[in-house]
N, C-alpha and C. Protein backbone atom coordinates (compact mmCIF):
# COMPACT_ATOMS: atom_id res chain seq x y z
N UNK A 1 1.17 -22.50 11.77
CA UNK A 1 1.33 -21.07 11.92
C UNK A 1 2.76 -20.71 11.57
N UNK A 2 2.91 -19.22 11.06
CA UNK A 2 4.37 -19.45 10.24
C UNK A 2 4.93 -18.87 11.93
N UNK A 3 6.29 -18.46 11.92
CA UNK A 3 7.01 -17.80 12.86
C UNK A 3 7.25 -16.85 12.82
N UNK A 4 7.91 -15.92 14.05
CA UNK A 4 7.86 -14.13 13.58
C UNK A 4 8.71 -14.15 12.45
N UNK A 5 9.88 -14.59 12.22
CA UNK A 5 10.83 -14.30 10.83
C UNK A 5 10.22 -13.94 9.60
N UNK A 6 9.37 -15.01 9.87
CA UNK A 6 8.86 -15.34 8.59
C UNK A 6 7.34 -14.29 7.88
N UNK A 7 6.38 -14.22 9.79
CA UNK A 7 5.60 -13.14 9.76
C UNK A 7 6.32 -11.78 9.25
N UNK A 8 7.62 -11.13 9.39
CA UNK A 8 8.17 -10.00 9.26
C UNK A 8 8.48 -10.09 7.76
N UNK A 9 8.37 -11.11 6.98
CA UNK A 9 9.03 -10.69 5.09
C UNK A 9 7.39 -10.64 5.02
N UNK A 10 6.27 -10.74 5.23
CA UNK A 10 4.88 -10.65 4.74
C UNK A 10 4.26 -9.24 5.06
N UNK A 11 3.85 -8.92 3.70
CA UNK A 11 3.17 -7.56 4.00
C UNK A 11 1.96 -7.46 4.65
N UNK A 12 1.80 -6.31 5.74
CA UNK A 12 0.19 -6.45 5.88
C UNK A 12 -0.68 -6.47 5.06
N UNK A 13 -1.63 -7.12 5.41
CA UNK A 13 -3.15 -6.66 4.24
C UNK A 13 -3.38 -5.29 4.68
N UNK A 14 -3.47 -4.56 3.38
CA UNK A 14 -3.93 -3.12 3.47
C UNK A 14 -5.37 -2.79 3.36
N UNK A 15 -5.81 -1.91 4.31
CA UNK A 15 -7.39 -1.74 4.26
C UNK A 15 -7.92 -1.52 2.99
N UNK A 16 -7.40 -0.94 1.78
CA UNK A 16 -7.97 -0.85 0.68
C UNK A 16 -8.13 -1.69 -0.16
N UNK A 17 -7.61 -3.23 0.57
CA UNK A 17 -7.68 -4.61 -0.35
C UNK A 17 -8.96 -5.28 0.26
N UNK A 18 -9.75 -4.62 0.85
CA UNK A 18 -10.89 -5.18 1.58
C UNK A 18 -12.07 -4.10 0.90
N UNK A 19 -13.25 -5.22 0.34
CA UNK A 19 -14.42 -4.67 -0.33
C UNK A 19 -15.49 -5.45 0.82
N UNK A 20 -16.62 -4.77 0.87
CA UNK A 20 -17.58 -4.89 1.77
C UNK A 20 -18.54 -5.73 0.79
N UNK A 21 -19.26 -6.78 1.28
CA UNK A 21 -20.23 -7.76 0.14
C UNK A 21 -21.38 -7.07 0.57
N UNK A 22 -21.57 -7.56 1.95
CA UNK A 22 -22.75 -7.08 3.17
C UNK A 22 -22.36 -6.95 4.07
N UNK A 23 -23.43 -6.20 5.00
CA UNK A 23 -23.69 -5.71 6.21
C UNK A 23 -24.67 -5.87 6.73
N UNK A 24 -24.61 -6.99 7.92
CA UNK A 24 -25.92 -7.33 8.69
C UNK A 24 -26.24 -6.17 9.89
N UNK A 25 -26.98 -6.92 10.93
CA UNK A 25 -26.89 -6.92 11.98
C UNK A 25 -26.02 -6.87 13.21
N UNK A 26 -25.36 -8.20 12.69
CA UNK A 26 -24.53 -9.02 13.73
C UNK A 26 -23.49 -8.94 12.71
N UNK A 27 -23.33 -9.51 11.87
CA UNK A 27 -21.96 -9.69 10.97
C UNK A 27 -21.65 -9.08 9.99
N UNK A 28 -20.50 -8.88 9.23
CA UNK A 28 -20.76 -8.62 7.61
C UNK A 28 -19.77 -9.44 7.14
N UNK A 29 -19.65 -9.62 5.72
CA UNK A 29 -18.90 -10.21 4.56
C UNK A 29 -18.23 -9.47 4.07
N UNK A 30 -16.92 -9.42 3.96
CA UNK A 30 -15.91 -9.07 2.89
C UNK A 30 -15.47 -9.91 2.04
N UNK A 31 -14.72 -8.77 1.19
CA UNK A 31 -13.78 -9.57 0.14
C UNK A 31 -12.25 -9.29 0.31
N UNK A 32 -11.02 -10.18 0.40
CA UNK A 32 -9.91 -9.26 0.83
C UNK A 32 -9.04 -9.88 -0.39
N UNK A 33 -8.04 -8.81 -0.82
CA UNK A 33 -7.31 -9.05 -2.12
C UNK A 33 -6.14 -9.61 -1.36
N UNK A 34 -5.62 -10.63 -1.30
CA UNK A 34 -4.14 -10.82 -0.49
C UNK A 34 -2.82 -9.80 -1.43
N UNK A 35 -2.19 -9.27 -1.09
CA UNK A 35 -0.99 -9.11 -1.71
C UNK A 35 0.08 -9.84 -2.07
N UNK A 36 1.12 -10.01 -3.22
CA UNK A 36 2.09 -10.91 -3.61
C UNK A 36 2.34 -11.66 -2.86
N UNK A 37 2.86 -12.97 -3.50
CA UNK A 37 3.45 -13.33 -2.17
C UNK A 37 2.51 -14.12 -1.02
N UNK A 38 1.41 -13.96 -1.24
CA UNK A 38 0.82 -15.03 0.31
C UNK A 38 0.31 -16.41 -0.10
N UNK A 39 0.54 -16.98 0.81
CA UNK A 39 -0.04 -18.45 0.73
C UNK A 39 -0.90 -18.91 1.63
N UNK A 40 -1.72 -19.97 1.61
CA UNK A 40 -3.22 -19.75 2.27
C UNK A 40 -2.81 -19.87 3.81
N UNK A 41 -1.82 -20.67 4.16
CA UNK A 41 -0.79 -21.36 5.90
C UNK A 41 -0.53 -19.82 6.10
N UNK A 42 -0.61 -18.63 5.22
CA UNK A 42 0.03 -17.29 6.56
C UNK A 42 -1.43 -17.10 6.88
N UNK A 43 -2.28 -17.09 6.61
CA UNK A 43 -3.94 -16.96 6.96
C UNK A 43 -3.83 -16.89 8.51
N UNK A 44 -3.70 -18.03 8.64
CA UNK A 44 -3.20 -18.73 10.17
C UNK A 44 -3.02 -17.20 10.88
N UNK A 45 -1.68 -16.31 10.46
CA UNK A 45 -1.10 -15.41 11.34
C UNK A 45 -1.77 -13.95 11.82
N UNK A 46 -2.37 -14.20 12.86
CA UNK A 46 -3.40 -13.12 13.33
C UNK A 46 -3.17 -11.97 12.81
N UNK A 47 -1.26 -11.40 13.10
CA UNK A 47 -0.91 -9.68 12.79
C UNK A 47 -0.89 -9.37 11.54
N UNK A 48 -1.20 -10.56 10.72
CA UNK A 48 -1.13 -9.51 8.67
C UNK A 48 -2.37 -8.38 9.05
N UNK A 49 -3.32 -8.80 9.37
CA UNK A 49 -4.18 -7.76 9.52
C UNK A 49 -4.02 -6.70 10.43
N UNK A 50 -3.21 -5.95 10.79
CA UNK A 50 -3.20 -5.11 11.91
C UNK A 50 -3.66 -3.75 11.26
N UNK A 51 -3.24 -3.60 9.77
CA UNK A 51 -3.56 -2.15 9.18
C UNK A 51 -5.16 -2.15 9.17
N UNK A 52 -5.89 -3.40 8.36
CA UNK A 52 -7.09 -3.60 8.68
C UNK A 52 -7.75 -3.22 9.86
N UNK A 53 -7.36 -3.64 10.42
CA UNK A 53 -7.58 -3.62 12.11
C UNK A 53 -8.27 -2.37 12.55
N UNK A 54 -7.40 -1.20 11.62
CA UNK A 54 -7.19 0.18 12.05
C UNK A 54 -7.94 1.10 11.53
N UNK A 55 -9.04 0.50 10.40
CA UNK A 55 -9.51 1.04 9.69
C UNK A 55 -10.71 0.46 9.96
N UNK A 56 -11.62 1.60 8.96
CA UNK A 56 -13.20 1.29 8.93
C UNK A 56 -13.45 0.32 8.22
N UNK A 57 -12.75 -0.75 8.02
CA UNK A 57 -12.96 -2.26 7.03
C UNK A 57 -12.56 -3.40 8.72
N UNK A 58 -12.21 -2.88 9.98
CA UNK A 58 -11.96 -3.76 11.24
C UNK A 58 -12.60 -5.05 11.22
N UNK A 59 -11.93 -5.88 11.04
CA UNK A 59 -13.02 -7.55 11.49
C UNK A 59 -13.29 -7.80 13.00
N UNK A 60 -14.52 -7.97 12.87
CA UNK A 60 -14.88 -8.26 14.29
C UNK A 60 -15.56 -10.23 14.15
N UNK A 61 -15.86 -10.15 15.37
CA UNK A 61 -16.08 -12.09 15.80
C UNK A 61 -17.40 -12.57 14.69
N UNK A 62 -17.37 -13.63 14.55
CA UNK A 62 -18.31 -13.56 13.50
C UNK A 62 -18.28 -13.00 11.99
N UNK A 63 -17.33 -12.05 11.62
CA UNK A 63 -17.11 -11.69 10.53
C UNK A 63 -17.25 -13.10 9.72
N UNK A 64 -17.62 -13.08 8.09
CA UNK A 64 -17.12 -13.75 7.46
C UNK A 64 -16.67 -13.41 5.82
N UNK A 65 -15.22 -13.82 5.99
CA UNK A 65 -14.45 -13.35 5.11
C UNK A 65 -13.74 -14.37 3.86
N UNK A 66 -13.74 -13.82 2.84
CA UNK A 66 -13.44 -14.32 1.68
C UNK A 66 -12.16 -13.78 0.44
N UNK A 67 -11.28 -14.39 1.10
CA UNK A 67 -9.83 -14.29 0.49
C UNK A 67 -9.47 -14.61 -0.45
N UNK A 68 -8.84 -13.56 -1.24
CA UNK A 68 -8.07 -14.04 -2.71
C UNK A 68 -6.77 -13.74 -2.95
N UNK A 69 -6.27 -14.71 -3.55
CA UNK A 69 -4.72 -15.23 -3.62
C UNK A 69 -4.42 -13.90 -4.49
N UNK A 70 -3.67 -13.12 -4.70
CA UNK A 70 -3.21 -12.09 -5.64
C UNK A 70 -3.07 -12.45 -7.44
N UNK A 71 -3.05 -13.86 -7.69
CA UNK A 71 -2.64 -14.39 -8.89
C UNK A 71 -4.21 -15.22 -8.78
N UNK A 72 -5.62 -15.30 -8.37
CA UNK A 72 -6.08 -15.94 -7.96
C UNK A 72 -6.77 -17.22 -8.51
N UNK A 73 -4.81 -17.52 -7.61
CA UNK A 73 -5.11 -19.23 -8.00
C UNK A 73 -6.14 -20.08 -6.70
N UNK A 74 -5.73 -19.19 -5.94
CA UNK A 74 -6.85 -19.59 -4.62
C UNK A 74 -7.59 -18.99 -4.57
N UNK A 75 -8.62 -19.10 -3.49
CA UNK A 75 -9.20 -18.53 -2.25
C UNK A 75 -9.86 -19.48 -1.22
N UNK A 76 -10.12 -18.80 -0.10
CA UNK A 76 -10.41 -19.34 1.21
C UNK A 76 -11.69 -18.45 1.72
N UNK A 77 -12.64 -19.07 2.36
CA UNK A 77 -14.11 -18.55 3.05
C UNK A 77 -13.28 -18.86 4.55
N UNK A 78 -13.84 -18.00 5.66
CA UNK A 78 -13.49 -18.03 6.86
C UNK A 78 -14.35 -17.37 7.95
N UNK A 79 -14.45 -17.44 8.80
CA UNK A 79 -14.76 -16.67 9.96
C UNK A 79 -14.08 -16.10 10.95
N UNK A 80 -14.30 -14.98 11.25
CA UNK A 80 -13.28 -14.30 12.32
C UNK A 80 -13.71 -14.43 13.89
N UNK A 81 -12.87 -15.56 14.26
CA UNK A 81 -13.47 -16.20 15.36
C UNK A 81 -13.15 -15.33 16.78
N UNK A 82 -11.66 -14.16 16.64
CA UNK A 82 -11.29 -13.63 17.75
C UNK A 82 -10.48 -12.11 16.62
N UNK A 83 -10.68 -11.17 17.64
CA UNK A 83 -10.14 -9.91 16.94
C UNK A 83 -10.14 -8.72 17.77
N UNK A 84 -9.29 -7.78 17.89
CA UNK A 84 -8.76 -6.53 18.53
C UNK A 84 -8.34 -5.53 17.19
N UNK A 85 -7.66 -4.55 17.99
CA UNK A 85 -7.10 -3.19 17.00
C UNK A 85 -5.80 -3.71 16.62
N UNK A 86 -5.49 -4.69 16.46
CA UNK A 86 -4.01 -5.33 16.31
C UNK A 86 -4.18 -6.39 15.43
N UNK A 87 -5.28 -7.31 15.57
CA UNK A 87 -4.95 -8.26 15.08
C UNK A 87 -6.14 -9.37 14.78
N UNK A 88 -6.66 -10.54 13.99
CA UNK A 88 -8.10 -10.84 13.67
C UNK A 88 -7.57 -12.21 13.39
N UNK A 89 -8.08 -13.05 14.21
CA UNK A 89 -8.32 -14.62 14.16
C UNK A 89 -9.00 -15.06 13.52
N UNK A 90 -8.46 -15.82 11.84
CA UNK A 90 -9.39 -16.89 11.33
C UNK A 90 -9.59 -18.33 12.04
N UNK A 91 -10.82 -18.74 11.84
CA UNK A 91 -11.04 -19.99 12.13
C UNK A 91 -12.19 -20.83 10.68
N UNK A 92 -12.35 -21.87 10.61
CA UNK A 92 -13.17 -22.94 9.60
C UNK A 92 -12.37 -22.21 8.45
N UNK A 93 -11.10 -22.56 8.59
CA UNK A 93 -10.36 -21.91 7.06
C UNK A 93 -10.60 -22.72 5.76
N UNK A 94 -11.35 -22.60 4.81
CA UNK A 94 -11.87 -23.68 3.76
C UNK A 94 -10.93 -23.11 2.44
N UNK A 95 -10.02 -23.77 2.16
CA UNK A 95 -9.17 -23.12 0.82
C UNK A 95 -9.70 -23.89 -0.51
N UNK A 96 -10.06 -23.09 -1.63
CA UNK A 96 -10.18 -23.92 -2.65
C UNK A 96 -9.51 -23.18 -3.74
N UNK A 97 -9.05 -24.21 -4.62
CA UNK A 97 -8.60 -23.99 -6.03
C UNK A 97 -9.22 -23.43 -6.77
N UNK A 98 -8.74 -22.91 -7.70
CA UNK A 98 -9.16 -21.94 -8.71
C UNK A 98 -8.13 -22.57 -9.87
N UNK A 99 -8.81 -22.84 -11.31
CA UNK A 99 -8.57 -23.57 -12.24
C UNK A 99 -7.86 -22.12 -12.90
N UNK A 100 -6.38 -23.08 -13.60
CA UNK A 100 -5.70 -21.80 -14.07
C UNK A 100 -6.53 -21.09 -15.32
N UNK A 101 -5.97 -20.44 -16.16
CA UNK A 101 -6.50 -19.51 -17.09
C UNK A 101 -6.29 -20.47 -18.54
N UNK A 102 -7.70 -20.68 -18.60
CA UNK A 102 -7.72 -21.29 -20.22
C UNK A 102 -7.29 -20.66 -21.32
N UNK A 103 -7.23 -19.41 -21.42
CA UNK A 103 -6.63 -18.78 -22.28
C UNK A 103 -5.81 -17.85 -22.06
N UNK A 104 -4.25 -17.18 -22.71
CA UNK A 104 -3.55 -16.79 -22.06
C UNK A 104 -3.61 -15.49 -22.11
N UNK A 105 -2.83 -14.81 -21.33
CA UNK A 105 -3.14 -12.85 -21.88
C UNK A 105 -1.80 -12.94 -22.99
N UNK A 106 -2.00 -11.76 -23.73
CA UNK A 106 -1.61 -10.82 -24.78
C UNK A 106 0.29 -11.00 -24.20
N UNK A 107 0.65 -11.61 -24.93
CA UNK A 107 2.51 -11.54 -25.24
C UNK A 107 2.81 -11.16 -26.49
N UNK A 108 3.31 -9.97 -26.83
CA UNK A 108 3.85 -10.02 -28.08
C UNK A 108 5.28 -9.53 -28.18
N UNK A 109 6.32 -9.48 -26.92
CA UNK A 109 7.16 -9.64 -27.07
C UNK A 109 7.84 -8.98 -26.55
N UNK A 110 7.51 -7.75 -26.68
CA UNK A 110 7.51 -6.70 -26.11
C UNK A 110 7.19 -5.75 -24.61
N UNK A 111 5.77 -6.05 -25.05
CA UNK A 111 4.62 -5.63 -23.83
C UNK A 111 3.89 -7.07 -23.45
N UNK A 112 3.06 -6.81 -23.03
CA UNK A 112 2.25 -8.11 -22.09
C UNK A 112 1.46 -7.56 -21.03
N UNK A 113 -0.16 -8.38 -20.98
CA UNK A 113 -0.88 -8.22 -20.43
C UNK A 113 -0.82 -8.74 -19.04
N UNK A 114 -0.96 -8.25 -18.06
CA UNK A 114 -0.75 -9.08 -16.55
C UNK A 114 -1.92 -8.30 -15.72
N UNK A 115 -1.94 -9.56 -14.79
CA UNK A 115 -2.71 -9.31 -13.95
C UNK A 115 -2.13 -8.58 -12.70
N UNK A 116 -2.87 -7.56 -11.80
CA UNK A 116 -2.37 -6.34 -11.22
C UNK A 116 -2.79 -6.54 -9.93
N UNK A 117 -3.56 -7.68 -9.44
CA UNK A 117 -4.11 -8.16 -8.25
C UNK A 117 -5.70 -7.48 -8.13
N UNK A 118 -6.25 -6.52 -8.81
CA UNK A 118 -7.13 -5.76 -8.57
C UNK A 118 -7.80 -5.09 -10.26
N UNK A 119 -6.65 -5.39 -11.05
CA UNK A 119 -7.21 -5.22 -12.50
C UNK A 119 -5.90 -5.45 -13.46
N UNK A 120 -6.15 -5.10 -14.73
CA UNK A 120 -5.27 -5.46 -15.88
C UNK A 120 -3.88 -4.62 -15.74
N UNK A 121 -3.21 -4.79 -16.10
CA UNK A 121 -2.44 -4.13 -16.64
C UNK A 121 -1.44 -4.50 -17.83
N UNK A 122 -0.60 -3.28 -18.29
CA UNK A 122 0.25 -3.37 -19.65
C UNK A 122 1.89 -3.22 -18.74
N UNK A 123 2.65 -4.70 -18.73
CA UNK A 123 4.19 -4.25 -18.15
C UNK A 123 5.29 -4.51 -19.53
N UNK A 124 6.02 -3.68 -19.48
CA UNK A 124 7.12 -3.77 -20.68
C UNK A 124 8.17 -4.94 -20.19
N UNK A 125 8.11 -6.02 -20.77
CA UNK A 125 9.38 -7.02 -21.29
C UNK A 125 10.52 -6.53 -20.03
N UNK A 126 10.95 -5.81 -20.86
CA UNK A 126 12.43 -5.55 -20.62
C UNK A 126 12.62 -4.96 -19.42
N UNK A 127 11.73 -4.68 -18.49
CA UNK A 127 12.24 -3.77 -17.76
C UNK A 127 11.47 -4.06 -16.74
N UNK A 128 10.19 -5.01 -16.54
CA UNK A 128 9.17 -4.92 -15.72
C UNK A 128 8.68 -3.81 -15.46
N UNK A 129 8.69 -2.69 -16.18
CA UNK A 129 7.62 -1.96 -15.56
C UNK A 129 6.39 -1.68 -15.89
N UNK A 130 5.29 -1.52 -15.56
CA UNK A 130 3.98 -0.88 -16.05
C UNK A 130 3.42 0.12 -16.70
N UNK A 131 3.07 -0.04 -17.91
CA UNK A 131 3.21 1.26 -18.40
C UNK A 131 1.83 1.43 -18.36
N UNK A 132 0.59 0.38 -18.06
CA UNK A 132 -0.55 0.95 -18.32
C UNK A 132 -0.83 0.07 -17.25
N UNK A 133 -2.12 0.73 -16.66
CA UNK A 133 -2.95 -0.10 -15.68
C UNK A 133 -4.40 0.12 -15.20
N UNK A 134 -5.08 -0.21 -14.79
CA UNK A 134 -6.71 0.16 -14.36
C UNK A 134 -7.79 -0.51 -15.23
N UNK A 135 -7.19 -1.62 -15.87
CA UNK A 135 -8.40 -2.27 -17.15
C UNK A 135 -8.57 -3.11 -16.40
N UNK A 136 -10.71 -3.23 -16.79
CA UNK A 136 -11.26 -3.95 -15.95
C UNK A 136 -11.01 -5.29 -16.29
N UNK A 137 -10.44 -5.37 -17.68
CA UNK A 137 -10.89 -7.14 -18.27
C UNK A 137 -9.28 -7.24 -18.82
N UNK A 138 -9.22 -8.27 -19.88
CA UNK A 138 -7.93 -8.71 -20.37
C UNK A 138 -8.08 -7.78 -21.68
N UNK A 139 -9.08 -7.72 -22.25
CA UNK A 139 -9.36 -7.30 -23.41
C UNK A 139 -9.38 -5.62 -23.44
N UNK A 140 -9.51 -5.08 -22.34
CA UNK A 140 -9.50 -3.83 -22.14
C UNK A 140 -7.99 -3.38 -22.37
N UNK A 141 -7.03 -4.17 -21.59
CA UNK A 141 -5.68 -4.26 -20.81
C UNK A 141 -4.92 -4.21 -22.41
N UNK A 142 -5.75 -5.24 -23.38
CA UNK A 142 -5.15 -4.99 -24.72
C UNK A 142 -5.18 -3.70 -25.93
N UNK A 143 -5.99 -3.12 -25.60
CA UNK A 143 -6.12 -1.70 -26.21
C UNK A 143 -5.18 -1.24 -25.54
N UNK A 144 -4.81 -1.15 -24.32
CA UNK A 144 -3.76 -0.50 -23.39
C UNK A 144 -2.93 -0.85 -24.21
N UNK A 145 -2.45 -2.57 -24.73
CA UNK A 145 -1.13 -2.42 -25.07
C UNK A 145 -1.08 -2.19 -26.14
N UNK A 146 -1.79 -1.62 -26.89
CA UNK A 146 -1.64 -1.39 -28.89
C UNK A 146 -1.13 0.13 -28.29
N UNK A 147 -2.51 0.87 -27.64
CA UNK A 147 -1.29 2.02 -27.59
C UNK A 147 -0.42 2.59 -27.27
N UNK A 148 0.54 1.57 -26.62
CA UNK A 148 2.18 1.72 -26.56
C UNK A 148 2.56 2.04 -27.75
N UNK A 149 1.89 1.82 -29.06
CA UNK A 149 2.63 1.68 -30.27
C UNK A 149 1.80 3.02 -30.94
N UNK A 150 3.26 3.64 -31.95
CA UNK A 150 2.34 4.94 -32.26
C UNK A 150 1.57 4.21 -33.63
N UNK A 151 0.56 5.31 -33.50
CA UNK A 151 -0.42 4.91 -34.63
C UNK A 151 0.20 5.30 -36.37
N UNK A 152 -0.46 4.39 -37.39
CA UNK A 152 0.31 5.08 -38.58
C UNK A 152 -0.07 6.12 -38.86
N UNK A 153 0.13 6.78 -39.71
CA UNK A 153 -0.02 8.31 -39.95
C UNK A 153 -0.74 8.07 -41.86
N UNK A 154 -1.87 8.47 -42.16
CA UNK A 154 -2.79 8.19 -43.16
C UNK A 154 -1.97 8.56 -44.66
């Protein structure tokens, strides 16, 4: 389990990084996007979830939840073995690998295709910033980056 120091540089999981799979009876399944930055050992720390907590995405006992690394080189299946308005206990934490990317995104030197934790995007070289974002695929993300560039004129 990490320590508070260390709990305090980690962002909460935000309720809008949580997608619903199902809804039973007794339990349901999510999907949760981790934000930058996490590694599967903060899992462990009950309070990342407190914004969750607070919202209509709340894990309750029995939940079972399915985590993805922001770059997703991981993920982890779990169950939410203990939980309040504050805070949600994983337990049977199962982490598995995720094989990197056989093929690479779009560099041309300039611009570049990246991944956005949630979809594509277009960030400029020089400056890190984003100039395009919301593509569902890599290939989408690349039309994004042609039209950074003006078109020729006939």
């Amino acid at each position: 389990m990490t320590n508070t120091a260390e709990t305090a540089k980690l962002p909460e999981i935000q309720a809008n990084s949580v997608s619903l799979q199902a809804a039973g009876h007794v339990w349901k399944e999510v999907l949760v996007r981790l934000p930058d930055g996490y590694v599967a050992d903060d899992l462990k720390e009950p309070g990342i979830w407190a914004k969750v907590q607070g919202s209509r995405w709340s894990l309750r006992k029995f939940d079972k939840v399915l985590v993805v690394a922001f770059d997703e080189s991981w993920c982890a299946e779990a169950r939410v073995v203990d939980a309040d308005q504050k805070k949600a206990v994983l337990g049977g934490i199962k982490v598995i690998s995720m094989p990197a990317r056989f093929d690479a995104l779009l560099n041309d030197g300039t611009y570049r295709v990246v991944w956005l934790g949630g979809d594509y995007g277009v960030e400029r070289i020089r400056d890190g910033h984003i100039v395009a974002r919301g593509a569902v695929n890599p290939q989408h993300a690349e039309r994004l980056l042609f039209q950074q560039y003006p078109s020729r004129a006939a």
